[in-house]
N, C-alpha and C. Protein backbone atom coordinates (compact mmCIF):
# COMPACT_ATOMS: atom_id res chain seq x y z
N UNK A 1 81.95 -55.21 170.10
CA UNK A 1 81.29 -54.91 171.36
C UNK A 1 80.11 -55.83 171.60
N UNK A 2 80.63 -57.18 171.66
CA UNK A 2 79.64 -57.99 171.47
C UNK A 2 78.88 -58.63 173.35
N UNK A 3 79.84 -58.06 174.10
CA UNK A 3 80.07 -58.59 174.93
C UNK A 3 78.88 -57.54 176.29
N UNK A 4 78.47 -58.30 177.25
CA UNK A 4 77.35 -57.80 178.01
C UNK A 4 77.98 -56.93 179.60
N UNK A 5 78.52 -56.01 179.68
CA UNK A 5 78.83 -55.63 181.03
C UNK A 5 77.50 -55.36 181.89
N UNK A 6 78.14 -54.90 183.54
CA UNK A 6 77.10 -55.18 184.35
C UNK A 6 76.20 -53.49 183.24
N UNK A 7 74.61 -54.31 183.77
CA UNK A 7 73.51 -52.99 183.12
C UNK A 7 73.77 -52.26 184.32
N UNK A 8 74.76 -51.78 184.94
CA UNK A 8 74.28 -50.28 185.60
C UNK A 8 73.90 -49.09 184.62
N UNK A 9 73.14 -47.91 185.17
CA UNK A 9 73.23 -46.53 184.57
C UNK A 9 74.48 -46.59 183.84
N UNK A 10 75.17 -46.50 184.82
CA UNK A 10 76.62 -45.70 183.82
C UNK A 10 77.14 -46.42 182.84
N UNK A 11 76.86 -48.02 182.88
CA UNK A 11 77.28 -48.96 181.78
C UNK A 11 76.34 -48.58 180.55
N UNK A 12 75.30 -48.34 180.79
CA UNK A 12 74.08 -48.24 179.45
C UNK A 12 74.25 -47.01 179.20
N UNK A 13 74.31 -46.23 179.80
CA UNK A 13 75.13 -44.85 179.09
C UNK A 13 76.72 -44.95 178.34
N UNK A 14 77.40 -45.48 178.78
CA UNK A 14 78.23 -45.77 177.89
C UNK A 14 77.99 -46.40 176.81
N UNK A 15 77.58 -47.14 176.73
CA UNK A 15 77.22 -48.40 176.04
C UNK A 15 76.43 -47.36 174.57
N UNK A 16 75.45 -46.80 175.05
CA UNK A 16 74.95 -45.82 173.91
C UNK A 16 75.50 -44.97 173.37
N UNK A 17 76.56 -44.48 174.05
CA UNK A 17 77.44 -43.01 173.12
C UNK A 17 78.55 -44.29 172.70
N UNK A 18 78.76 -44.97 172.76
CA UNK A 18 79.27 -46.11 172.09
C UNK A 18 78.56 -46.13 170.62
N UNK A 19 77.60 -46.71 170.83
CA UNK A 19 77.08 -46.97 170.05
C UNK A 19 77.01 -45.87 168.72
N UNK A 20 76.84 -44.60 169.33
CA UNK A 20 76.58 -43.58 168.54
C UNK A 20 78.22 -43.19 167.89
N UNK A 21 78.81 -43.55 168.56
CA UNK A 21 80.45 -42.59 168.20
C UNK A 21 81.18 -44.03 167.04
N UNK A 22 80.59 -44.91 167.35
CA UNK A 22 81.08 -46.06 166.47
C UNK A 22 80.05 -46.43 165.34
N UNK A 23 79.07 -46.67 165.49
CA UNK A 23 78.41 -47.00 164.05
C UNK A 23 77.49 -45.56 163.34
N UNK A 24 77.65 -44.93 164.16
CA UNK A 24 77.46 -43.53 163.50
C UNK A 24 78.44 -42.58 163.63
N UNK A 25 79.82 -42.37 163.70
CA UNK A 25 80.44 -41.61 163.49
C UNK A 25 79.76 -40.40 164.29
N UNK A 26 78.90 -40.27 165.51
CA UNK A 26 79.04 -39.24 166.50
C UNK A 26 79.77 -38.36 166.94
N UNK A 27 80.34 -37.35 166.59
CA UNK A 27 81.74 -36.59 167.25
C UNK A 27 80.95 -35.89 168.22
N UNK A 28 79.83 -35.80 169.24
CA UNK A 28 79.34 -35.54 170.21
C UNK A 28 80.04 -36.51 171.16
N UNK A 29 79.22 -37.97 170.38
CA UNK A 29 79.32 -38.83 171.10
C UNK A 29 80.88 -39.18 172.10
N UNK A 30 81.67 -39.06 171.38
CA UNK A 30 83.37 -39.13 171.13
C UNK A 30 83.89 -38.29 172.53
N UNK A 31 83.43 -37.16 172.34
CA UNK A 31 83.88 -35.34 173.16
C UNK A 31 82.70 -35.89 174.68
N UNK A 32 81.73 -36.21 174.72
CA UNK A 32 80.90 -36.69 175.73
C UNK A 32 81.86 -37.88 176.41
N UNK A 33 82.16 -38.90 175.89
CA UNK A 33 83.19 -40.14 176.57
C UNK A 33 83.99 -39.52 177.68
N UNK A 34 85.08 -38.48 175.89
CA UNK A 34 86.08 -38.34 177.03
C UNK A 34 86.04 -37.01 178.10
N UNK A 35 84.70 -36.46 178.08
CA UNK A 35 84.49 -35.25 179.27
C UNK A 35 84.02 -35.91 180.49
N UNK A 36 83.00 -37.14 180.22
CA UNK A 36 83.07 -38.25 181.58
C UNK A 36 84.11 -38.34 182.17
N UNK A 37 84.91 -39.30 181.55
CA UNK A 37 86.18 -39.42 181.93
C UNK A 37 87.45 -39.31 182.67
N UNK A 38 87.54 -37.75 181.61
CA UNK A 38 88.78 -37.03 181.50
C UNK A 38 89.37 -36.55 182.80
N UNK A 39 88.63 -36.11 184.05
CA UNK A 39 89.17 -35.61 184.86
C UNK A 39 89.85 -37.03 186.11
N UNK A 40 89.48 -38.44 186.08
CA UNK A 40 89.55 -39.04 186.45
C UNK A 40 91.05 -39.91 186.30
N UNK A 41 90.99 -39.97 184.69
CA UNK A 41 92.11 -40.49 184.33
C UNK A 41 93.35 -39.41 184.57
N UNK A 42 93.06 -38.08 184.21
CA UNK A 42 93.74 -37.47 184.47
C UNK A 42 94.46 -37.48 186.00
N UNK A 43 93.43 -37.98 186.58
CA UNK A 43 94.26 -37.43 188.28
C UNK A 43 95.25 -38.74 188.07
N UNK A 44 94.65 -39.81 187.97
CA UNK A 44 95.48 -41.07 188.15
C UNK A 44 96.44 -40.96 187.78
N UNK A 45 96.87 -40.95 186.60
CA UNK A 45 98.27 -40.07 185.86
C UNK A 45 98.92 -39.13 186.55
N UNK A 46 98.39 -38.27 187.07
CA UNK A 46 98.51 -38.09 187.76
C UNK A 46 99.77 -38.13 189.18
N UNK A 47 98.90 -39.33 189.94
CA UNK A 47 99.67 -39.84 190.77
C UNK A 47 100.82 -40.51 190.46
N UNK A 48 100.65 -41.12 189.18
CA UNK A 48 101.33 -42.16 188.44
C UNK A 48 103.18 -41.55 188.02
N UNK A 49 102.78 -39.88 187.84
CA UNK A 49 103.62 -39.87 187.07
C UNK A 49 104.40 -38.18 187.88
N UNK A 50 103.17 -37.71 188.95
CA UNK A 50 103.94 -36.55 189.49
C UNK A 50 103.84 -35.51 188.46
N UNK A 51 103.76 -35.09 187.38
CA UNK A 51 103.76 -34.21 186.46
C UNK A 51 102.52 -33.77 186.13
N UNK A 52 101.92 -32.78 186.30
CA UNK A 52 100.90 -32.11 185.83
C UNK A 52 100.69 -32.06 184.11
N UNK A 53 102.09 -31.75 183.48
CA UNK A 53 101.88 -31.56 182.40
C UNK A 53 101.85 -33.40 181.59
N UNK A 54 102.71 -33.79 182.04
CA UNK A 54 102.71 -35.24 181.45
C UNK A 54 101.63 -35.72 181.67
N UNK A 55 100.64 -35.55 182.92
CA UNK A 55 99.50 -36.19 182.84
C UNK A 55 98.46 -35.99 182.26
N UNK A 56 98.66 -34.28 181.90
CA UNK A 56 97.64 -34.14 180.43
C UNK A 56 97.81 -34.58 179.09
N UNK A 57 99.15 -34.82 178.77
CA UNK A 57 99.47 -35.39 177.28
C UNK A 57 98.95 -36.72 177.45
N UNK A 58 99.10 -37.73 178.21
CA UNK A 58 98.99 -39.01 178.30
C UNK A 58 97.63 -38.87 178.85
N UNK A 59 96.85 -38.42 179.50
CA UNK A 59 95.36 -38.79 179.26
C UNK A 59 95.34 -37.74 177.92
N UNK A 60 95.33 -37.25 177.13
CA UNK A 60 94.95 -36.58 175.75
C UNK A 60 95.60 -38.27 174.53
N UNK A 61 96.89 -38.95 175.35
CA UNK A 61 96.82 -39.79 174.35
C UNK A 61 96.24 -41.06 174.13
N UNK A 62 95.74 -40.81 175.77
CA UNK A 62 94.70 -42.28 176.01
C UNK A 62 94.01 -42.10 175.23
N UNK A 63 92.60 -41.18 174.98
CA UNK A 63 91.48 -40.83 174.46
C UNK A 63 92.31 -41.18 173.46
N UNK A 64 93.13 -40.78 172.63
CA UNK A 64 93.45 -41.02 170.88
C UNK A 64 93.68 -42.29 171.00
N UNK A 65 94.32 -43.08 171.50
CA UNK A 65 94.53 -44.68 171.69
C UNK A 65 93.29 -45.50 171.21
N UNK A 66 92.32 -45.10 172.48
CA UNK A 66 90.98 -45.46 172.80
C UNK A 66 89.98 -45.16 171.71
N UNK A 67 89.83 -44.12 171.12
CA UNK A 67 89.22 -43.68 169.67
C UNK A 67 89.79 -44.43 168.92
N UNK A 68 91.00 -44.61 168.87
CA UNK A 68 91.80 -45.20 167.44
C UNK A 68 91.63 -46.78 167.25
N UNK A 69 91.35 -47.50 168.75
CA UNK A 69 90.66 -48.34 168.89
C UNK A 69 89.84 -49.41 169.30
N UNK A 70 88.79 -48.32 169.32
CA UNK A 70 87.81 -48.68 169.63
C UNK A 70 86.76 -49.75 169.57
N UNK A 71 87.43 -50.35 168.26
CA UNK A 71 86.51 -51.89 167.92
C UNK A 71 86.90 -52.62 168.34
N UNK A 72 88.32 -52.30 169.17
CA UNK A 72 88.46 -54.05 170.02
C UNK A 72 87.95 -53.61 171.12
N UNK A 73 86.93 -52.80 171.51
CA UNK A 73 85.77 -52.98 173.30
C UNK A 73 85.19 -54.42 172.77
N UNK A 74 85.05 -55.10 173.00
CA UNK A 74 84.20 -55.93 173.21
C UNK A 74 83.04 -56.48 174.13
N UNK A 75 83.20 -55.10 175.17
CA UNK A 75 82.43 -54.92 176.12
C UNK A 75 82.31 -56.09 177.28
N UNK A 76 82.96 -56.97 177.27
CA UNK A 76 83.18 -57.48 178.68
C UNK A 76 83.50 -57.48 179.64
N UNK A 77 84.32 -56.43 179.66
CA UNK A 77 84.32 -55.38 180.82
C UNK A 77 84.01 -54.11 180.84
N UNK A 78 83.59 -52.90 181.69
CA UNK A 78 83.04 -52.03 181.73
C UNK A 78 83.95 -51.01 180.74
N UNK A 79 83.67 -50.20 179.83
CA UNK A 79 84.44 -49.42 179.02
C UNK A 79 85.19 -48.57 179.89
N UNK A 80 84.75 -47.87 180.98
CA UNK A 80 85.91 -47.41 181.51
C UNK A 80 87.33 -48.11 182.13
N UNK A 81 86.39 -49.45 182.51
CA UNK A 81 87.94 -50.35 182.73
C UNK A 81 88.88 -50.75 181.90
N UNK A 82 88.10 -50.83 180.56
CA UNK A 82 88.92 -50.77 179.25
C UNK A 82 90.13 -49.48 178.64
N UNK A 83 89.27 -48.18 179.46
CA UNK A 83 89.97 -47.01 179.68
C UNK A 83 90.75 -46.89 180.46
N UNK A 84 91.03 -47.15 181.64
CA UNK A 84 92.11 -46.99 182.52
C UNK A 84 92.86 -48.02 181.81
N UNK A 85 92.71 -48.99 181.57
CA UNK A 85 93.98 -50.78 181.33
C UNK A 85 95.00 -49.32 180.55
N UNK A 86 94.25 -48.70 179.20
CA UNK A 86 95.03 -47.81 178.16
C UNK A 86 95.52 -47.27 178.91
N UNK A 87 95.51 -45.72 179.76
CA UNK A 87 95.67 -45.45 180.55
C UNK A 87 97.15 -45.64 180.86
N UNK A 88 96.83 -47.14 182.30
CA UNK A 88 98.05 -47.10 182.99
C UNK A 88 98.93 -47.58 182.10
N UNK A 89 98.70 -48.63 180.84
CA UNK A 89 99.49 -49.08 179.68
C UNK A 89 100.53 -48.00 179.21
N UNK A 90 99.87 -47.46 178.89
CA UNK A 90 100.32 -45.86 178.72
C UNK A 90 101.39 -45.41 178.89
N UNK A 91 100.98 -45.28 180.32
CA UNK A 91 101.90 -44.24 181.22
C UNK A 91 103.24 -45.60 181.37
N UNK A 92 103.01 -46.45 181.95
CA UNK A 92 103.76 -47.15 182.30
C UNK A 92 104.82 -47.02 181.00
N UNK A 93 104.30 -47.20 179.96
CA UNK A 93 105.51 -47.62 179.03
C UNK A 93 106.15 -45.93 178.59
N UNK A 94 105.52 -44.79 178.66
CA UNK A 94 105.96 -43.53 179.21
C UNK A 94 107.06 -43.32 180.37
N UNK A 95 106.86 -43.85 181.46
CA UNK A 95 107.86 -44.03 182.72
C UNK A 95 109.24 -44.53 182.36
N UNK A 96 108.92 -45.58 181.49
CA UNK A 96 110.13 -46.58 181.47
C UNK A 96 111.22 -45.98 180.27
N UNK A 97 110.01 -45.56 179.58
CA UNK A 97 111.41 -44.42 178.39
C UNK A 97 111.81 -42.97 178.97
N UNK A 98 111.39 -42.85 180.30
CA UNK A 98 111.93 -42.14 180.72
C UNK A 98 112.71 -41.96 181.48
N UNK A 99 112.22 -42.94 182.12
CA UNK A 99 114.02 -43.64 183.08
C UNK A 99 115.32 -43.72 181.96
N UNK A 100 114.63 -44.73 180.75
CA UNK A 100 115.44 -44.72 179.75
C UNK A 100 116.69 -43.74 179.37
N UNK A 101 115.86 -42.53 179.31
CA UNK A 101 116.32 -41.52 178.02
C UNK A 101 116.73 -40.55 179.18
N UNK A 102 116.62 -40.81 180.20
CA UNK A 102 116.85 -39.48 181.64
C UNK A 102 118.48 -39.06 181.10
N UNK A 103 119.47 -39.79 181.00
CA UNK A 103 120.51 -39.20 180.83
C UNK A 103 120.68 -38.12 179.70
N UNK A 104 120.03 -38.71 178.55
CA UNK A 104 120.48 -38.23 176.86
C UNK A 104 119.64 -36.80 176.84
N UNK A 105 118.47 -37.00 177.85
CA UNK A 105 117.59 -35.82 177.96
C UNK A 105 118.31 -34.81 178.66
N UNK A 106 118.76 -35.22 179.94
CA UNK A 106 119.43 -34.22 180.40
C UNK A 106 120.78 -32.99 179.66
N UNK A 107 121.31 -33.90 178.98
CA UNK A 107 122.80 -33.94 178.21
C UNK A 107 122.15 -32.49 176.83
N UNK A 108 121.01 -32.49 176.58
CA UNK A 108 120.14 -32.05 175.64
C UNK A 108 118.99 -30.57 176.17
N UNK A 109 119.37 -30.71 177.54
CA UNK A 109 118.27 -30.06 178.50
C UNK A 109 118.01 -28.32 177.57
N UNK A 110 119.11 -27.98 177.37
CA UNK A 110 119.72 -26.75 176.79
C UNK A 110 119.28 -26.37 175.42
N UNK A 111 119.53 -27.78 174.81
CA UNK A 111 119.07 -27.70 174.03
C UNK A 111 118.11 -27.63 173.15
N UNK A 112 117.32 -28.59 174.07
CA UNK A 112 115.72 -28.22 173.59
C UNK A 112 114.84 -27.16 173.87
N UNK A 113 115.86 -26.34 174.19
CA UNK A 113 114.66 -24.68 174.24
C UNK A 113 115.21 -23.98 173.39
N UNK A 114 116.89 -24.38 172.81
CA UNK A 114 117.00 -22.84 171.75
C UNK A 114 117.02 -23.52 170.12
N UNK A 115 117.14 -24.72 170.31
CA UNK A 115 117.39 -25.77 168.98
C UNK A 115 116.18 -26.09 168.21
N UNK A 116 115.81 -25.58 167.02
CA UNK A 116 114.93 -25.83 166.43
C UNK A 116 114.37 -27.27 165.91
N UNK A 117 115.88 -28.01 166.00
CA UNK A 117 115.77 -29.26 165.34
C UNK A 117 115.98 -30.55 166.68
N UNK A 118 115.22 -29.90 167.27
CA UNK A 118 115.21 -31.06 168.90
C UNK A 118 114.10 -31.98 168.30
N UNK A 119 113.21 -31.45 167.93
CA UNK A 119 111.65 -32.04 168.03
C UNK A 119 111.34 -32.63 166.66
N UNK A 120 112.07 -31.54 165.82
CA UNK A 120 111.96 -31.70 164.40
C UNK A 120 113.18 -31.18 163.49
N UNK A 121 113.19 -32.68 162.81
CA UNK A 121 114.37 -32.18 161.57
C UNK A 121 114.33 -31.70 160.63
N UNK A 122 112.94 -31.20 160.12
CA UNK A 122 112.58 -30.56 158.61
C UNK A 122 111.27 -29.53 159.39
N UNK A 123 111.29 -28.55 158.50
CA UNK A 123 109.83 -27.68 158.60
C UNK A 123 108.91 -28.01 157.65
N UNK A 124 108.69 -29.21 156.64
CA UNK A 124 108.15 -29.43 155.85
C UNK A 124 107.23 -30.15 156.37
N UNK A 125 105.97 -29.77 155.85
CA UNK A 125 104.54 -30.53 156.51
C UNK A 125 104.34 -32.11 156.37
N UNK A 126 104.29 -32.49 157.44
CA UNK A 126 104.18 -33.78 157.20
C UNK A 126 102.55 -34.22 156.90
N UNK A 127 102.50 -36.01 156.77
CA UNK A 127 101.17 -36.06 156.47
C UNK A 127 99.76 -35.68 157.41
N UNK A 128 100.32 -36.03 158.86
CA UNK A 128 99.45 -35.99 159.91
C UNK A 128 98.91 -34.30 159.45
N UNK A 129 99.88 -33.20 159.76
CA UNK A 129 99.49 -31.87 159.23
C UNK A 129 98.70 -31.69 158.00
N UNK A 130 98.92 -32.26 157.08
CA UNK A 130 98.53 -32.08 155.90
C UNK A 130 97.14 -33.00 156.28
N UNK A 131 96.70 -33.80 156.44
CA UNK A 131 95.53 -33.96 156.85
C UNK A 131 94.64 -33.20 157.62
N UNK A 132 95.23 -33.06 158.50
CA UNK A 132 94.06 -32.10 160.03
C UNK A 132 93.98 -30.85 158.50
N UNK A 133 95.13 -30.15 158.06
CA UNK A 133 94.19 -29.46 157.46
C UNK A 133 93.21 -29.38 156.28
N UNK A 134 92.85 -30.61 156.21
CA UNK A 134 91.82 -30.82 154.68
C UNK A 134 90.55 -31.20 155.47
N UNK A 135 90.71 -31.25 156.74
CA UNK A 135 89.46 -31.58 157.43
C UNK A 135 88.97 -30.18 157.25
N UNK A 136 87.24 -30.80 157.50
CA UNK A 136 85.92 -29.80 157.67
C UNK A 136 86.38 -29.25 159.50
N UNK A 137 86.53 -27.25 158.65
CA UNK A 137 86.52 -26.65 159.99
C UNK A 137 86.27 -26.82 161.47
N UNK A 138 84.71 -27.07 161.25
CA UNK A 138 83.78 -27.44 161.86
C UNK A 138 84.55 -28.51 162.81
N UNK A 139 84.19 -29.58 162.54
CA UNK A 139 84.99 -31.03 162.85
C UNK A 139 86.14 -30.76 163.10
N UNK A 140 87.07 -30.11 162.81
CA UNK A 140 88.27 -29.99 163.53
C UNK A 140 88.47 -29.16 164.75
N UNK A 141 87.36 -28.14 165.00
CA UNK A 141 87.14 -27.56 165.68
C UNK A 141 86.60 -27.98 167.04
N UNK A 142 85.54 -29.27 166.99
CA UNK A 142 84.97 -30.18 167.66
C UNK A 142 86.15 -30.73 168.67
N UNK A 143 87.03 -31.16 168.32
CA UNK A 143 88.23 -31.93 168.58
C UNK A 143 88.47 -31.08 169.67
N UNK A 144 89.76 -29.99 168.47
CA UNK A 144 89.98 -28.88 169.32
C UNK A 144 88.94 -28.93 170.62
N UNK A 145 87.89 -28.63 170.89
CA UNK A 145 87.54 -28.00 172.02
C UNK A 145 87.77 -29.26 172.96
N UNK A 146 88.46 -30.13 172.87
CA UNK A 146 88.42 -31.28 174.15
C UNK A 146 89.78 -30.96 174.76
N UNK A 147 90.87 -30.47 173.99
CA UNK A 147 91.93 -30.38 174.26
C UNK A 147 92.45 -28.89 175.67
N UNK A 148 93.32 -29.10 176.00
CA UNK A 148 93.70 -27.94 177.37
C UNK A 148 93.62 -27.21 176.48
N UNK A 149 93.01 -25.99 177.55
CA UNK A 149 93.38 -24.12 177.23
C UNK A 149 94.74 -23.69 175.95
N UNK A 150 95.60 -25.02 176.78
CA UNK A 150 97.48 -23.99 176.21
C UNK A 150 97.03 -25.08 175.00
N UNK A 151 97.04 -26.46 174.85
CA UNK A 151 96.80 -26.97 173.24
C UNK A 151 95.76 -26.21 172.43
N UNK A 152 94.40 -25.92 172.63
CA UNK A 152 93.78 -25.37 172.19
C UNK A 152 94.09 -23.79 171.42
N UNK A 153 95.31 -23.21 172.37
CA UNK A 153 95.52 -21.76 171.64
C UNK A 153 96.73 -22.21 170.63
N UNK A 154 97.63 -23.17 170.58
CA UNK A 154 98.83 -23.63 169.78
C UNK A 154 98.30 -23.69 168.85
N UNK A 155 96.93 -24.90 168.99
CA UNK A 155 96.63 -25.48 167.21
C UNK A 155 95.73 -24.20 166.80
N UNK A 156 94.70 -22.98 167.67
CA UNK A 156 94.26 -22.16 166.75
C UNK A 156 95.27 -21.27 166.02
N UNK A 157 96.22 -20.93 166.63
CA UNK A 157 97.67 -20.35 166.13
C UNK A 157 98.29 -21.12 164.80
N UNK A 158 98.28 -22.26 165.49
CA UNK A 158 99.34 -22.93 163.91
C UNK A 158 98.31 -23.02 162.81
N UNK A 159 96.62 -23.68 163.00
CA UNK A 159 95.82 -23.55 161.76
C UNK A 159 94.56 -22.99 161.44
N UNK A 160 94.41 -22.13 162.50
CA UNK A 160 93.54 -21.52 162.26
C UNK A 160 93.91 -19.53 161.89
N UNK A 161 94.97 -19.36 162.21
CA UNK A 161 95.67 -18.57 162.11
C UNK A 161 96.79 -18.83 160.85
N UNK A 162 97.27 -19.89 161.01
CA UNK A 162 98.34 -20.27 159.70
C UNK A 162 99.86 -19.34 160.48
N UNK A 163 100.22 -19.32 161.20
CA UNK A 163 101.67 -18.85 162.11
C UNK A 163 102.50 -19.86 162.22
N UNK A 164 103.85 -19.54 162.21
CA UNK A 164 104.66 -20.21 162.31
C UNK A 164 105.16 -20.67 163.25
N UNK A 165 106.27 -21.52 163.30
CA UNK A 165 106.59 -21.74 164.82
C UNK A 165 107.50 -20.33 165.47
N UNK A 166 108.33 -20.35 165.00
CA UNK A 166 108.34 -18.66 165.58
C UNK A 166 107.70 -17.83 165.70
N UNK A 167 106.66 -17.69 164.95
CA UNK A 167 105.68 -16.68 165.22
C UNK A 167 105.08 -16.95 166.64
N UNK A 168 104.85 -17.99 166.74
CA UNK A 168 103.61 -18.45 167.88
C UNK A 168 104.96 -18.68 169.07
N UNK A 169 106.13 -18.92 168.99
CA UNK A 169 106.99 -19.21 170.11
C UNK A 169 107.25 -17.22 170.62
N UNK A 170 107.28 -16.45 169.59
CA UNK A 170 107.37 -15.33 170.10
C UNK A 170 106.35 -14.54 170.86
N UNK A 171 105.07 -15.01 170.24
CA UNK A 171 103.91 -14.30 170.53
C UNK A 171 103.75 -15.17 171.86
N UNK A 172 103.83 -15.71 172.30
CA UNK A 172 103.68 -16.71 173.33
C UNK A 172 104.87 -17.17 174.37
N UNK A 173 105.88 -15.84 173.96
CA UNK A 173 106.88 -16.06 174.72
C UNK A 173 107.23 -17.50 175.29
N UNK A 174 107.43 -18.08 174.44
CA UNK A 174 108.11 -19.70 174.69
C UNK A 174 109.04 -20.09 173.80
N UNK A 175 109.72 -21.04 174.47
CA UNK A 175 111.13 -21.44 173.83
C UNK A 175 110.43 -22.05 172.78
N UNK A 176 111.48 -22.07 171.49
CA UNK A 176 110.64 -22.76 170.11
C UNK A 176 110.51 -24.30 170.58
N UNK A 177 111.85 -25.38 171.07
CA UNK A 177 111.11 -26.21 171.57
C UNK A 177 109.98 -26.85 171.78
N UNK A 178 109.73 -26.06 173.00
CA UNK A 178 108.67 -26.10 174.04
C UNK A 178 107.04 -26.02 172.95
N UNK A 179 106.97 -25.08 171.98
CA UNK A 179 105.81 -24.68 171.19
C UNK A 179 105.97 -26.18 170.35
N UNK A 180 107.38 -26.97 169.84
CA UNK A 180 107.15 -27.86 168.47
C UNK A 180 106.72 -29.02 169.17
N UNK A 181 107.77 -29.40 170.47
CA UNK A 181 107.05 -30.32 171.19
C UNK A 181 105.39 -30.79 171.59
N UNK A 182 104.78 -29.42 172.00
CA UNK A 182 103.58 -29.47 172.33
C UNK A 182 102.19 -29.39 170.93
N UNK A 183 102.83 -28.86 170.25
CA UNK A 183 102.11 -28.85 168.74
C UNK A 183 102.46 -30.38 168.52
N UNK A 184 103.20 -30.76 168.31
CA UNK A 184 103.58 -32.34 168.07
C UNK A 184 102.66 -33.24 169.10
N UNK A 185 102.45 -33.12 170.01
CA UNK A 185 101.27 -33.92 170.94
C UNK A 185 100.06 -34.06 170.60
N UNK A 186 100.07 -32.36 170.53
CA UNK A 186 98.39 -32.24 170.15
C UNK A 186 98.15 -32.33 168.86
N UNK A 187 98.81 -32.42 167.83
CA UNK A 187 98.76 -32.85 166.32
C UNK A 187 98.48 -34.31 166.34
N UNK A 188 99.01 -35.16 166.90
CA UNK A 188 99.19 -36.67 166.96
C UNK A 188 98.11 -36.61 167.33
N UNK A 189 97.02 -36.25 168.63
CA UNK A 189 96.04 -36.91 168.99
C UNK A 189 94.49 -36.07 167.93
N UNK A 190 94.94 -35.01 167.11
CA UNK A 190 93.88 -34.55 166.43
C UNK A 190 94.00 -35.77 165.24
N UNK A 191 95.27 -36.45 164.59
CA UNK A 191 95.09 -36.71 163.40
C UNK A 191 94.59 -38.38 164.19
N UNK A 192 94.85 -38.52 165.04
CA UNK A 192 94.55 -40.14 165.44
C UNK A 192 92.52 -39.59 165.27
N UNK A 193 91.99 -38.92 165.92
CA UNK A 193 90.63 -38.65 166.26
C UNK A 193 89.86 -38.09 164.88
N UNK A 194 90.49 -37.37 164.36
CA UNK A 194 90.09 -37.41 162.95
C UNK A 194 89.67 -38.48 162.11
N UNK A 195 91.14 -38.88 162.13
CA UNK A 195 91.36 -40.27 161.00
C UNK A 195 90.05 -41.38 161.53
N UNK A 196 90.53 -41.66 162.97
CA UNK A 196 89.22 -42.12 163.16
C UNK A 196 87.41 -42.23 163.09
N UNK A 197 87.41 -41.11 163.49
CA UNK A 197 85.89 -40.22 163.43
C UNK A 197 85.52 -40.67 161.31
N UNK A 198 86.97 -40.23 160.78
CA UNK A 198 86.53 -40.03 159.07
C UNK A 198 86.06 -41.82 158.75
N UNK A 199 86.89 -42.78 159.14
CA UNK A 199 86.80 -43.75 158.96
C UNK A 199 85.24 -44.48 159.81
N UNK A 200 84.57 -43.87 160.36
CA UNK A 200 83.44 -43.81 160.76
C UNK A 200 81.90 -43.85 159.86
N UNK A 201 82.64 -42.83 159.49
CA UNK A 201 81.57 -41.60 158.91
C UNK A 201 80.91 -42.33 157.42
């Protein structure tokens, strides 16, 4: 971040929770970025993509992108412009596997609400899981609170509770699917923000 954007307010405010979330491992700093942000990118996605729900996973995976890496800002352009480039990067390459996969998805439509093994082929914890849970409560908790209402009650269910996927697909009246899929999103962007934040610290 060697690089000088314009000194407006909002650049030198960035520029400082920068500062703080990268050479001090800030997890204020981090949850402050993406609450600026978040509602912005979100709409764009938004437009981008027509889906309410897709546009929350993909701004939830920008922020993990963008955390994960973060040392190539080099600040020559304004960090949020660095944020949207991720962003529409993003989505765009999201769109195109979805044009992609539109048939095989459809062919599957059925299936991914009663099939346990749509999302996942083993119930055995993988590493990303097995990490988030050796993290400090606390700190994982931090995270958690950036994430939507419906991610936020999945991951207190799957680890703060310790429930299964049936458990939480019943209690939550949702197709098992639908619960592994969305635990699978929001797992990916806790262990990207973790891993990061730890490698900070």
């Amino acid at each position: 971040m060697d690089g000088k954007p314009e000194h407006t307010k909002k650049a030198q405010r960035d520029m400082a929770l920068l500062e703080k979330a990268v050479k001090h491992g800030d997890q204020q700093a981090f949850a402050e970025l993406m609450r600026l942000y978040k509602d912005t990118i979100f709409f764009m996605l938004l437009k981008m993509t027509g889906n309410p729900d897709d546009a929350e996973d993909l701004c939830i995976e920008t922020f993990g992108k963008a955390f994960t890496n973060i040392k190539q800002y080099n600040g020559k352009y304004a960090f949020s412009t660095w944020l949207f480039r991720i962003a529409t990067n993003n989505c765009i390459d999201f769109v195109r596997k979805q044009k992609k996969n539109v048939l095989n998805h459809e062919a599957n439509e059925d299936v991914a609400d009663h099939d346990e093994t749509y999302y996942f082929v083993s119930e055995m914890v993988n590493p990303e899981e097995s990490f988030i849970r050796s993290q400090k409560l606390e700190l994982v908790r931090q995270v958690v609170d950036t994430l939507k209402p419906r991610y936020r009650r999945l991951i207190a269910m799957r680890y703060y509770e310790e429930q299964s996927y049936e458990e939480i697909a019943t209690a939550l009246n949702l197709p098992l699917g639908t619960v592994k899929a969305q635990l699978f999103r929001a797992r990916e962007f806790l262990y990207r923000t973790l891993n990061n934040m730890k490698e900070r610290m």
